[in-house]
C-alpha atoms as a PDB file:
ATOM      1  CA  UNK A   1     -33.850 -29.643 -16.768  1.00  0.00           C
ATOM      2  CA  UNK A   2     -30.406 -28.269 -15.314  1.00  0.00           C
ATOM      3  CA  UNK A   3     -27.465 -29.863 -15.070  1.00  0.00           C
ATOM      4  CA  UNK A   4     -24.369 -28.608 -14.228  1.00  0.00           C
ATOM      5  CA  UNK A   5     -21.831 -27.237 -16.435  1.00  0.00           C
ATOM      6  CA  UNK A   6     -18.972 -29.660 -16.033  1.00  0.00           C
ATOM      7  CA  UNK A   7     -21.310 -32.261 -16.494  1.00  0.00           C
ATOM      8  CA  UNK A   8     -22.200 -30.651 -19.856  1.00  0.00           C
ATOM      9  CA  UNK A   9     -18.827 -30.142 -20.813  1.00  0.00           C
ATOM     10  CA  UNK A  10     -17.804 -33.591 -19.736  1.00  0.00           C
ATOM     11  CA  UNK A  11     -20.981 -34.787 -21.906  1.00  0.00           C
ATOM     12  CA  UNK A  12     -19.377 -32.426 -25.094  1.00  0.00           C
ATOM     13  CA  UNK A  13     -16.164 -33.133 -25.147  1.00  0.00           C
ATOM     14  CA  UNK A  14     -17.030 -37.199 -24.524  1.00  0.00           C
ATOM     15  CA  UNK A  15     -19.227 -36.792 -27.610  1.00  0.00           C
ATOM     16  CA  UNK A  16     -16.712 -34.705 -29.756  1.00  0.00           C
ATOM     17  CA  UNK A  17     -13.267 -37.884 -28.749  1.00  0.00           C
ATOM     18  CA  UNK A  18     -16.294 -40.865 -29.425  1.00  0.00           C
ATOM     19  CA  UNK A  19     -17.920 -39.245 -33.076  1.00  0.00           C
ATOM     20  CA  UNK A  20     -14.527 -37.899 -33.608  1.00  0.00           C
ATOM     21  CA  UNK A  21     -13.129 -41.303 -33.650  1.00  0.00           C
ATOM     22  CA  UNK A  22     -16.383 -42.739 -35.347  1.00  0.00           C
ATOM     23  CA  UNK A  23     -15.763 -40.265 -38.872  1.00  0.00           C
ATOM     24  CA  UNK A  24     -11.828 -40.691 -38.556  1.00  0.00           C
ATOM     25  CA  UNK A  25     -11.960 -44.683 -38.571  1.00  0.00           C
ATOM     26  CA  UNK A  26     -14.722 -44.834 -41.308  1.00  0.00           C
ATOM     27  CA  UNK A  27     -12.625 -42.711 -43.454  1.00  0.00           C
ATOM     28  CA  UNK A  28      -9.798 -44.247 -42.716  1.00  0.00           C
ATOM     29  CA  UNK A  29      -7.637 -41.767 -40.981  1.00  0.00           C
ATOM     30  CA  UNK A  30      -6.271 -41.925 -37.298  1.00  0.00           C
ATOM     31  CA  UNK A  31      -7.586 -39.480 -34.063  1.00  0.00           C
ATOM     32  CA  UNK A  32      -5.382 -38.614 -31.761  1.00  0.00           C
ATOM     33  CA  UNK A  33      -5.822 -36.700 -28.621  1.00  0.00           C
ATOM     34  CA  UNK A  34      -4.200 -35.485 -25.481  1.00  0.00           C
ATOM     35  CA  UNK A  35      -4.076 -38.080 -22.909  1.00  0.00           C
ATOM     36  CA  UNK A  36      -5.670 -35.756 -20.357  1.00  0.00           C
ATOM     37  CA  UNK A  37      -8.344 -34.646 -22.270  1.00  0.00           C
ATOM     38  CA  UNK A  38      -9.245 -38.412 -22.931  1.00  0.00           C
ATOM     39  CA  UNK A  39      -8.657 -39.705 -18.969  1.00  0.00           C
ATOM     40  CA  UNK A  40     -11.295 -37.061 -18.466  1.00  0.00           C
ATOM     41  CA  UNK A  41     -13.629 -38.279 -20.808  1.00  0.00           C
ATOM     42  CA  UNK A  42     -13.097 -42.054 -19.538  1.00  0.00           C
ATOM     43  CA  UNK A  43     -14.075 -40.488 -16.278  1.00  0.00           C
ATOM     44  CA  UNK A  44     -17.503 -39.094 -17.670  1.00  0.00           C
ATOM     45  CA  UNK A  45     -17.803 -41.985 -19.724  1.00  0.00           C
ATOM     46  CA  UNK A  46     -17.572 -44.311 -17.164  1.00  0.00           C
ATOM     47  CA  UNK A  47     -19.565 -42.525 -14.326  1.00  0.00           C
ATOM     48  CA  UNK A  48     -22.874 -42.367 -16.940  1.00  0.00           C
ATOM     49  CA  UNK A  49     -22.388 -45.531 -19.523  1.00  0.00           C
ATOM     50  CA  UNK A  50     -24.784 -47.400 -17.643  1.00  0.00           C
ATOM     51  CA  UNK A  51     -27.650 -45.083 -18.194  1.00  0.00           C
ATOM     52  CA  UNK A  52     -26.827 -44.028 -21.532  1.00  0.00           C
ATOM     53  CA  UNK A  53     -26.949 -47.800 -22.303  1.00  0.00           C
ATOM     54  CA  UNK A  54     -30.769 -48.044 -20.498  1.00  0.00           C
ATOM     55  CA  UNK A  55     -31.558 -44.876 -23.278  1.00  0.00           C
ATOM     56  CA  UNK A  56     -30.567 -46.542 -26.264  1.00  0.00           C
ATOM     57  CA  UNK A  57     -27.780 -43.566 -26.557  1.00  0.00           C
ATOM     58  CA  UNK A  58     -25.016 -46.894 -26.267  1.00  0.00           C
ATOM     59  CA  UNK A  59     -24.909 -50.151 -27.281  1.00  0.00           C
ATOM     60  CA  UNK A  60     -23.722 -53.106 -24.768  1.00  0.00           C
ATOM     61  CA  UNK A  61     -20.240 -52.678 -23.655  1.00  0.00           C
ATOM     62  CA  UNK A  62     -17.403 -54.084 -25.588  1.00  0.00           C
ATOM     63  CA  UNK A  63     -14.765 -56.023 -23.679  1.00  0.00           C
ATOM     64  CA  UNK A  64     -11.463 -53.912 -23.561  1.00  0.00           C
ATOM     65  CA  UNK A  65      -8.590 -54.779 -21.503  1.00  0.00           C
ATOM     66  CA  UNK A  66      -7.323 -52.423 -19.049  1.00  0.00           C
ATOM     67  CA  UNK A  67      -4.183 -52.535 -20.524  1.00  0.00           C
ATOM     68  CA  UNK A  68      -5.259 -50.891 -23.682  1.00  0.00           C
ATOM     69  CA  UNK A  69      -5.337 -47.338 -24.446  1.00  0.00           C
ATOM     70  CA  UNK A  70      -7.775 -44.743 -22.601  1.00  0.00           C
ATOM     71  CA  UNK A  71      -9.149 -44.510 -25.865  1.00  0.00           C
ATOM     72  CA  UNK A  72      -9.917 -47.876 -26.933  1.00  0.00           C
ATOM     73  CA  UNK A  73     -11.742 -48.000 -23.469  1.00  0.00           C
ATOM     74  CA  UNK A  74     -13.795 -45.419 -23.961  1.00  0.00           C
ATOM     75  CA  UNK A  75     -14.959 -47.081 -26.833  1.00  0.00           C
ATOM     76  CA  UNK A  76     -15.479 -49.948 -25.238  1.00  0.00           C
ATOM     77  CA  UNK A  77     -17.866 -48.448 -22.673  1.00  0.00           C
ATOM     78  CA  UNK A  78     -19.710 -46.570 -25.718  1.00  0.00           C
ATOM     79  CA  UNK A  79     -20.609 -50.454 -27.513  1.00  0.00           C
ATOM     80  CA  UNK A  80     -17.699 -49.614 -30.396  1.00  0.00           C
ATOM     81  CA  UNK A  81     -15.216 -51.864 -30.959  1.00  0.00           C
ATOM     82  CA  UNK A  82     -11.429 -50.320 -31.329  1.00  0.00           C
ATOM     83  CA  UNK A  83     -10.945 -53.056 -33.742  1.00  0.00           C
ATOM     84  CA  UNK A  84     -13.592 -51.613 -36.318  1.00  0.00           C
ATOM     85  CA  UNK A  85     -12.932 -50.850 -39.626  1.00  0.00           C
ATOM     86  CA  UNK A  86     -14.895 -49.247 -42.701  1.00  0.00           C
END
C-alpha cells in the first residue's frame, strides 16, 4: 500500500516523541523536544488516533486538559497517562 511521504514522516517522528517519552519516563529521565516538532506530531496524532485505537496500535484516550503541554496531549490521545511513573 502507498501512502504519502508526509504522512510517513508524520507517522515516524509521532512514533520516535511517544516511545521516546515511553523509555525516558521508565528510566526515569525527562524528554524534551522542540515545540514545533511536537505541535506537528499533535497534528498527526490527532488526525489518525481514532483508527489507531480501532487497530489495537492505542489504548482509549486519556483525559488531558487543553491547558497542558502539547506533549502531555499527545499522550493523552496515544492511551498514556503524563502522570505515569516506573
Amino acid at each position: 500500500m502507498e501512502l504519502p511521504a508526509a504522512m510517513i514522516g508524520g507517522m515516524v517522528l509521532g512514533e520516535l516523541v511517544v516511545h521516546g517519552w515511553d523509555l525516558a519516563r521508565a528510566t526515569g529521565q525527562e524528554s524534551t523536544w522542540d515545540d514545533e516538532v511536537l505541535t506537528m506530531v499533535y497534528q498527526e496524532v490527532d488526525k489518525s488516533a481514532q483508527q489507531g485505537r480501532e487497530m489495537g496500535i492505542y489504548g482509549e484516550p486519556v483525559a488531558v486538559p487543553d491547558t497542558e503541554s502539547v506533549l502531555h496531549r499527545i499522550l493523552g490521545l496515544t492511551g498514556r497517562d503524563p502522570n505515569w511513573t516506573a
